[in-house]
PDB file of N, CA and C in Angstrom:
ATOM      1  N   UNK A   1     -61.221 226.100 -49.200  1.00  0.00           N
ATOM      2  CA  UNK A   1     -60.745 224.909 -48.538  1.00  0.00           C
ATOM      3  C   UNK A   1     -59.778 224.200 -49.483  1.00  0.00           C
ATOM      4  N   UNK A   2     -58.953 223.644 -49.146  1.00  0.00           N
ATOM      5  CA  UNK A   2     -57.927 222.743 -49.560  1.00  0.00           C
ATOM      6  C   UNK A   2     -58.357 221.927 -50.720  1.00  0.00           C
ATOM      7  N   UNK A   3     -58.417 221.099 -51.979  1.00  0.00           N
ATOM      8  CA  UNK A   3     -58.667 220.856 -52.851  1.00  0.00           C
ATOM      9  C   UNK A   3     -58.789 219.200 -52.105  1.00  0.00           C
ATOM     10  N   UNK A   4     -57.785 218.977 -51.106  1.00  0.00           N
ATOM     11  CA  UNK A   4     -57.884 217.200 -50.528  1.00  0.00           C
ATOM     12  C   UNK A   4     -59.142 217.391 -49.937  1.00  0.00           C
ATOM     13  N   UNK A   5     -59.262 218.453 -49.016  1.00  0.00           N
ATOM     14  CA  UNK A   5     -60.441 218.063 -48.078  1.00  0.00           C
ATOM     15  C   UNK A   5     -61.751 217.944 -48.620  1.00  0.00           C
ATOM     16  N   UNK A   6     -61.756 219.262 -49.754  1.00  0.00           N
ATOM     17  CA  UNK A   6     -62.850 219.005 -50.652  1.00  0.00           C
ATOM     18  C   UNK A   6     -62.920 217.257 -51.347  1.00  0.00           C
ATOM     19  N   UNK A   7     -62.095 216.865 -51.659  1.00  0.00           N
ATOM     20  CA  UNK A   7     -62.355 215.790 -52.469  1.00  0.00           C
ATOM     21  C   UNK A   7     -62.358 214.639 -51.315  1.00  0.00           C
ATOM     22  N   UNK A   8     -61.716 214.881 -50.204  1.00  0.00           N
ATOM     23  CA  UNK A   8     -62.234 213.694 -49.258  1.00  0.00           C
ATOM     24  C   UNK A   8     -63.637 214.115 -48.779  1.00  0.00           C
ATOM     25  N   UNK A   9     -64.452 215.136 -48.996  1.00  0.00           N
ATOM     26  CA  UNK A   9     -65.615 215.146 -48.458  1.00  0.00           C
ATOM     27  C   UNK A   9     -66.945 214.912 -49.304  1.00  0.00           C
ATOM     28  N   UNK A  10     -66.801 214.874 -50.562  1.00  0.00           N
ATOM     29  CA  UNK A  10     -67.617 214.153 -51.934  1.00  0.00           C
ATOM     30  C   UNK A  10     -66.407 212.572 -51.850  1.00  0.00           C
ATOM     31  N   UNK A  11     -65.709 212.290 -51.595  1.00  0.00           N
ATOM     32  CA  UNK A  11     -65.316 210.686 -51.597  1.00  0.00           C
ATOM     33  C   UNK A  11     -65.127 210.531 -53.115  1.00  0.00           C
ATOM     34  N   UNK A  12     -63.664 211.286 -53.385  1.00  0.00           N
ATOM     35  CA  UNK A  12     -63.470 210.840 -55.218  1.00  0.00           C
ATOM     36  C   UNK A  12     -61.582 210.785 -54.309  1.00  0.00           C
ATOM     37  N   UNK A  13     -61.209 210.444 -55.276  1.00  0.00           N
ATOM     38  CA  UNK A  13     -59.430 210.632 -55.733  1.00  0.00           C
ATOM     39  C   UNK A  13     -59.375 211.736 -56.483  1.00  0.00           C
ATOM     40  N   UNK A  14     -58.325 212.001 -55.762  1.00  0.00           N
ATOM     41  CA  UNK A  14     -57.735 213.349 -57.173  1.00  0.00           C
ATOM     42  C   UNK A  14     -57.318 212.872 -58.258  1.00  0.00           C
ATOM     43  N   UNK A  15     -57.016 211.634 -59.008  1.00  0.00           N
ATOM     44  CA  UNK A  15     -57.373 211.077 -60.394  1.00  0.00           C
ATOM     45  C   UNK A  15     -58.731 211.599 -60.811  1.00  0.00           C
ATOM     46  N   UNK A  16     -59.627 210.735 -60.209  1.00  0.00           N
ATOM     47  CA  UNK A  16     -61.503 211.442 -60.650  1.00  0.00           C
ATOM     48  C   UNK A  16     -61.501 212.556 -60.316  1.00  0.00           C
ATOM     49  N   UNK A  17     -61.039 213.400 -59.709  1.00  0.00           N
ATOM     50  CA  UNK A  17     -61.395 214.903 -59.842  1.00  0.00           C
ATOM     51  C   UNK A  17     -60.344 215.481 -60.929  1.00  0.00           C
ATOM     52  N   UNK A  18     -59.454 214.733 -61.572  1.00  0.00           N
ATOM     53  CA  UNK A  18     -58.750 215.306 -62.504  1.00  0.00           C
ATOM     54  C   UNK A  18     -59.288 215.085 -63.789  1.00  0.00           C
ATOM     55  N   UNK A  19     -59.578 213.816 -63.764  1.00  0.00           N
ATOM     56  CA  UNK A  19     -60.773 213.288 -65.045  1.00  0.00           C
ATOM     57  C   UNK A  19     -61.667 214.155 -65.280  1.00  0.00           C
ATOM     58  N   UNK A  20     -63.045 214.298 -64.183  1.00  0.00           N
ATOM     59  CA  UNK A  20     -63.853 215.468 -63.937  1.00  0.00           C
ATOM     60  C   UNK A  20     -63.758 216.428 -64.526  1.00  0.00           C
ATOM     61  N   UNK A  21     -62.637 217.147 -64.299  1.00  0.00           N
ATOM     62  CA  UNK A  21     -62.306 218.689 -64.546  1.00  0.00           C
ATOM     63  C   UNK A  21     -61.720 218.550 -65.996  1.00  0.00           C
ATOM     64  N   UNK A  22     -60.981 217.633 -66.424  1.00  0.00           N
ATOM     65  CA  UNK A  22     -61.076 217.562 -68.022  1.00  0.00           C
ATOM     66  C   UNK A  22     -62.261 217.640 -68.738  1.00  0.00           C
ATOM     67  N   UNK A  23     -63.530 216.569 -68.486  1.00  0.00           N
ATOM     68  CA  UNK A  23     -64.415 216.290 -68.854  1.00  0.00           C
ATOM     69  C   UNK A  23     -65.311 217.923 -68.899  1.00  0.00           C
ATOM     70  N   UNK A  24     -65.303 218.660 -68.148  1.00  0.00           N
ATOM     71  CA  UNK A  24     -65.789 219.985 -67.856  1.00  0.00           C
ATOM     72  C   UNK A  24     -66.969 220.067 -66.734  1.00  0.00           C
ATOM     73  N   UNK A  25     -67.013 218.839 -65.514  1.00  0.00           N
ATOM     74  CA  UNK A  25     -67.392 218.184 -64.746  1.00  0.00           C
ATOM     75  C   UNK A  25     -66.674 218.512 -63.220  1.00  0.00           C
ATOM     76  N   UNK A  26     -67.525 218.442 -62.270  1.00  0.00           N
ATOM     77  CA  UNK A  26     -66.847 218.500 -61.133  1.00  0.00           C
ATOM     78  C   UNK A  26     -66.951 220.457 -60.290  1.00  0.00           C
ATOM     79  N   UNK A  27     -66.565 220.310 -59.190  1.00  0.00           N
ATOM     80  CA  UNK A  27     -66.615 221.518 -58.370  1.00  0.00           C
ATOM     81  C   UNK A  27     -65.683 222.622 -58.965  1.00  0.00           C
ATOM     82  N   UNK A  28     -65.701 224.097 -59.240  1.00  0.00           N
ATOM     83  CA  UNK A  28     -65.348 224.629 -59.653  1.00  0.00           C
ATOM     84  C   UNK A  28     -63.699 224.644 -58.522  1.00  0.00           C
ATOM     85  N   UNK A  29     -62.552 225.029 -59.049  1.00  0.00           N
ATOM     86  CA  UNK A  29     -61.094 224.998 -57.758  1.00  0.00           C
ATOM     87  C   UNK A  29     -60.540 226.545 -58.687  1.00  0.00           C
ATOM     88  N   UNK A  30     -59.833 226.648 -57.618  1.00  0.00           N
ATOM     89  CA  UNK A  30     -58.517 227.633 -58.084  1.00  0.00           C
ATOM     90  C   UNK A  30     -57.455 227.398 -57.282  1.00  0.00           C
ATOM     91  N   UNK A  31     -56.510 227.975 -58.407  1.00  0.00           N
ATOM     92  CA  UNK A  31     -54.911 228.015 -57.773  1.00  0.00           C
ATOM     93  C   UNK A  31     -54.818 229.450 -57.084  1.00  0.00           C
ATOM     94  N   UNK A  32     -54.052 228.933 -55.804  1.00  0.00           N
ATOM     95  CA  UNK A  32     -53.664 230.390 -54.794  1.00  0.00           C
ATOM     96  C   UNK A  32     -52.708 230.771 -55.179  1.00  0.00           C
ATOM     97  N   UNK A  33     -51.984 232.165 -54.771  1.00  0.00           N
ATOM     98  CA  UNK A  33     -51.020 232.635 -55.468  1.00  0.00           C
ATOM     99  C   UNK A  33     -49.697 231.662 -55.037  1.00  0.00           C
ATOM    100  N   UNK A  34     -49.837 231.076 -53.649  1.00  0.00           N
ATOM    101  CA  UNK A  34     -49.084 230.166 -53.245  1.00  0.00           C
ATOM    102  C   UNK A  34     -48.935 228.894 -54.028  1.00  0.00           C
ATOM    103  N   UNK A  35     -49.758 228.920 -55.059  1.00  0.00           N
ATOM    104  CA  UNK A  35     -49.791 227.551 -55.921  1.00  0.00           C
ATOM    105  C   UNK A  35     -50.636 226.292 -54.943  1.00  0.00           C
ATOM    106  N   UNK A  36     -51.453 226.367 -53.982  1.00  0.00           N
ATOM    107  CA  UNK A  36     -52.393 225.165 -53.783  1.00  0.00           C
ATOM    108  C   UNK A  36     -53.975 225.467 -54.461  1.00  0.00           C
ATOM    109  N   UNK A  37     -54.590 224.228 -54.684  1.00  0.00           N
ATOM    110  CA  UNK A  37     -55.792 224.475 -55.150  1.00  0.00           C
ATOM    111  C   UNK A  37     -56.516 224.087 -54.346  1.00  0.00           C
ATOM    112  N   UNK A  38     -57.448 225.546 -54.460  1.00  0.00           N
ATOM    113  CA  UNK A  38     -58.552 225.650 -53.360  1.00  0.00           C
ATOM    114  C   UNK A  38     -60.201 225.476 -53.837  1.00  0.00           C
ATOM    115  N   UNK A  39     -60.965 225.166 -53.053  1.00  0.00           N
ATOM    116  CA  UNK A  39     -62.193 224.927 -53.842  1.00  0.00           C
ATOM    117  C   UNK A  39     -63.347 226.186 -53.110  1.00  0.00           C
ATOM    118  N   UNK A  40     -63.727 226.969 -53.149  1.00  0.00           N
ATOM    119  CA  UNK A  40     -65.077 227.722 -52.331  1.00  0.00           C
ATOM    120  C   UNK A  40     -65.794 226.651 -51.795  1.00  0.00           C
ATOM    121  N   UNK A  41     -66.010 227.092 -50.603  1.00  0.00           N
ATOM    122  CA  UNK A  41     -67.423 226.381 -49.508  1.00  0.00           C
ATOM    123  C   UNK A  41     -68.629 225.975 -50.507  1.00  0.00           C
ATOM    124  N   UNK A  42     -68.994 227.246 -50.783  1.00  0.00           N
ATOM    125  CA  UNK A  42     -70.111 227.686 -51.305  1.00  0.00           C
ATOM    126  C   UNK A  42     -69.694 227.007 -52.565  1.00  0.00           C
ATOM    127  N   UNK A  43     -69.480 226.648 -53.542  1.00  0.00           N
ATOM    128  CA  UNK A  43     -69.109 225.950 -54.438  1.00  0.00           C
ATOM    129  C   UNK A  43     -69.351 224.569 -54.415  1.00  0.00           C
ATOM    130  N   UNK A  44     -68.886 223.955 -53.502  1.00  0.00           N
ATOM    131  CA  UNK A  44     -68.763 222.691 -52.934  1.00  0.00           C
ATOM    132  C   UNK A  44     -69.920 222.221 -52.474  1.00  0.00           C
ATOM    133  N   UNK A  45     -70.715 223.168 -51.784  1.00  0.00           N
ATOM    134  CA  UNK A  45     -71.473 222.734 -51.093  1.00  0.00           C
ATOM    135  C   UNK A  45     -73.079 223.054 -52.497  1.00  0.00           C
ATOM    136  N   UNK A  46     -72.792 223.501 -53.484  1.00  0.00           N
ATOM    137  CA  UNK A  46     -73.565 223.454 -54.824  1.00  0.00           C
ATOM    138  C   UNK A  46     -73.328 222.188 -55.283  1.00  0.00           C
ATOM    139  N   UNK A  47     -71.835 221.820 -55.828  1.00  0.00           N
ATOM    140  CA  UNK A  47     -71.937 221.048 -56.111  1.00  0.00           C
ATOM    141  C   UNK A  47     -72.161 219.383 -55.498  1.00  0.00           C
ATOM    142  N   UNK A  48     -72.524 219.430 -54.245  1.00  0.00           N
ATOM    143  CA  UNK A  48     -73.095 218.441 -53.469  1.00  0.00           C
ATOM    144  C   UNK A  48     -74.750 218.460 -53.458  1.00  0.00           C
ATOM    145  N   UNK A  49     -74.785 219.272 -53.824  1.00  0.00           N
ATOM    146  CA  UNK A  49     -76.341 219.410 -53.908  1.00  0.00           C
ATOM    147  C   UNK A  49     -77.013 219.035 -55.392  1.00  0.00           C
ATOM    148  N   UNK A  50     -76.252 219.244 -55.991  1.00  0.00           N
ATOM    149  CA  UNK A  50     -76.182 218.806 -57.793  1.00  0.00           C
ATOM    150  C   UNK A  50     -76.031 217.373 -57.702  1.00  0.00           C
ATOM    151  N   UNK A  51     -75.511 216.885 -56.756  1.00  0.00           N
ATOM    152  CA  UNK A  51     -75.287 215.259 -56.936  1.00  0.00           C
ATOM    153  C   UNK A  51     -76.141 214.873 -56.131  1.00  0.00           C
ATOM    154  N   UNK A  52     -76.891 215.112 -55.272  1.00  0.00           N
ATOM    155  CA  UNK A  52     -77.845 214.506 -54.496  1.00  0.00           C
ATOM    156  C   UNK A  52     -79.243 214.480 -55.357  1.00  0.00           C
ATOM    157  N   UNK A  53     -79.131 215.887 -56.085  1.00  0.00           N
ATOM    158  CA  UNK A  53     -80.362 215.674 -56.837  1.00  0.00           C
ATOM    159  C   UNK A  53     -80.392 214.829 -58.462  1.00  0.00           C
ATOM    160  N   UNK A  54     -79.447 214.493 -58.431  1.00  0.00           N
ATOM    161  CA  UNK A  54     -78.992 213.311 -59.712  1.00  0.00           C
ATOM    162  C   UNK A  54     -79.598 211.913 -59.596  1.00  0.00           C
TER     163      UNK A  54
END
């Protein structure tokens, strides 16, 4: 999925998910060969589960 939709669906800015991902924090993403960053379902949906149990 799209790296926006992911981050509109945990409710951060892509500032805090850029912070995040410095920090070594946050949902795992990759770049497509097209150059957008994508996040796995299954990823996303871990790391929503990691924050609920926080």
């Amino acid at each position: 999925m799209p790296l926006s939709e992911a981050l509109e669906e945990i409710s951060i800015s892509r500032a805090t998910w850029y912070r995040w991902r410095n920090r070594g924090y946050g949902p795992e993403a990759r770049r497509t060969p097209s150059g957008r960053i994508c996040v796995r379902r299954s990823v996303l949906d871990a790391f929503k589960d990691e924050l609920e149990a926080a």
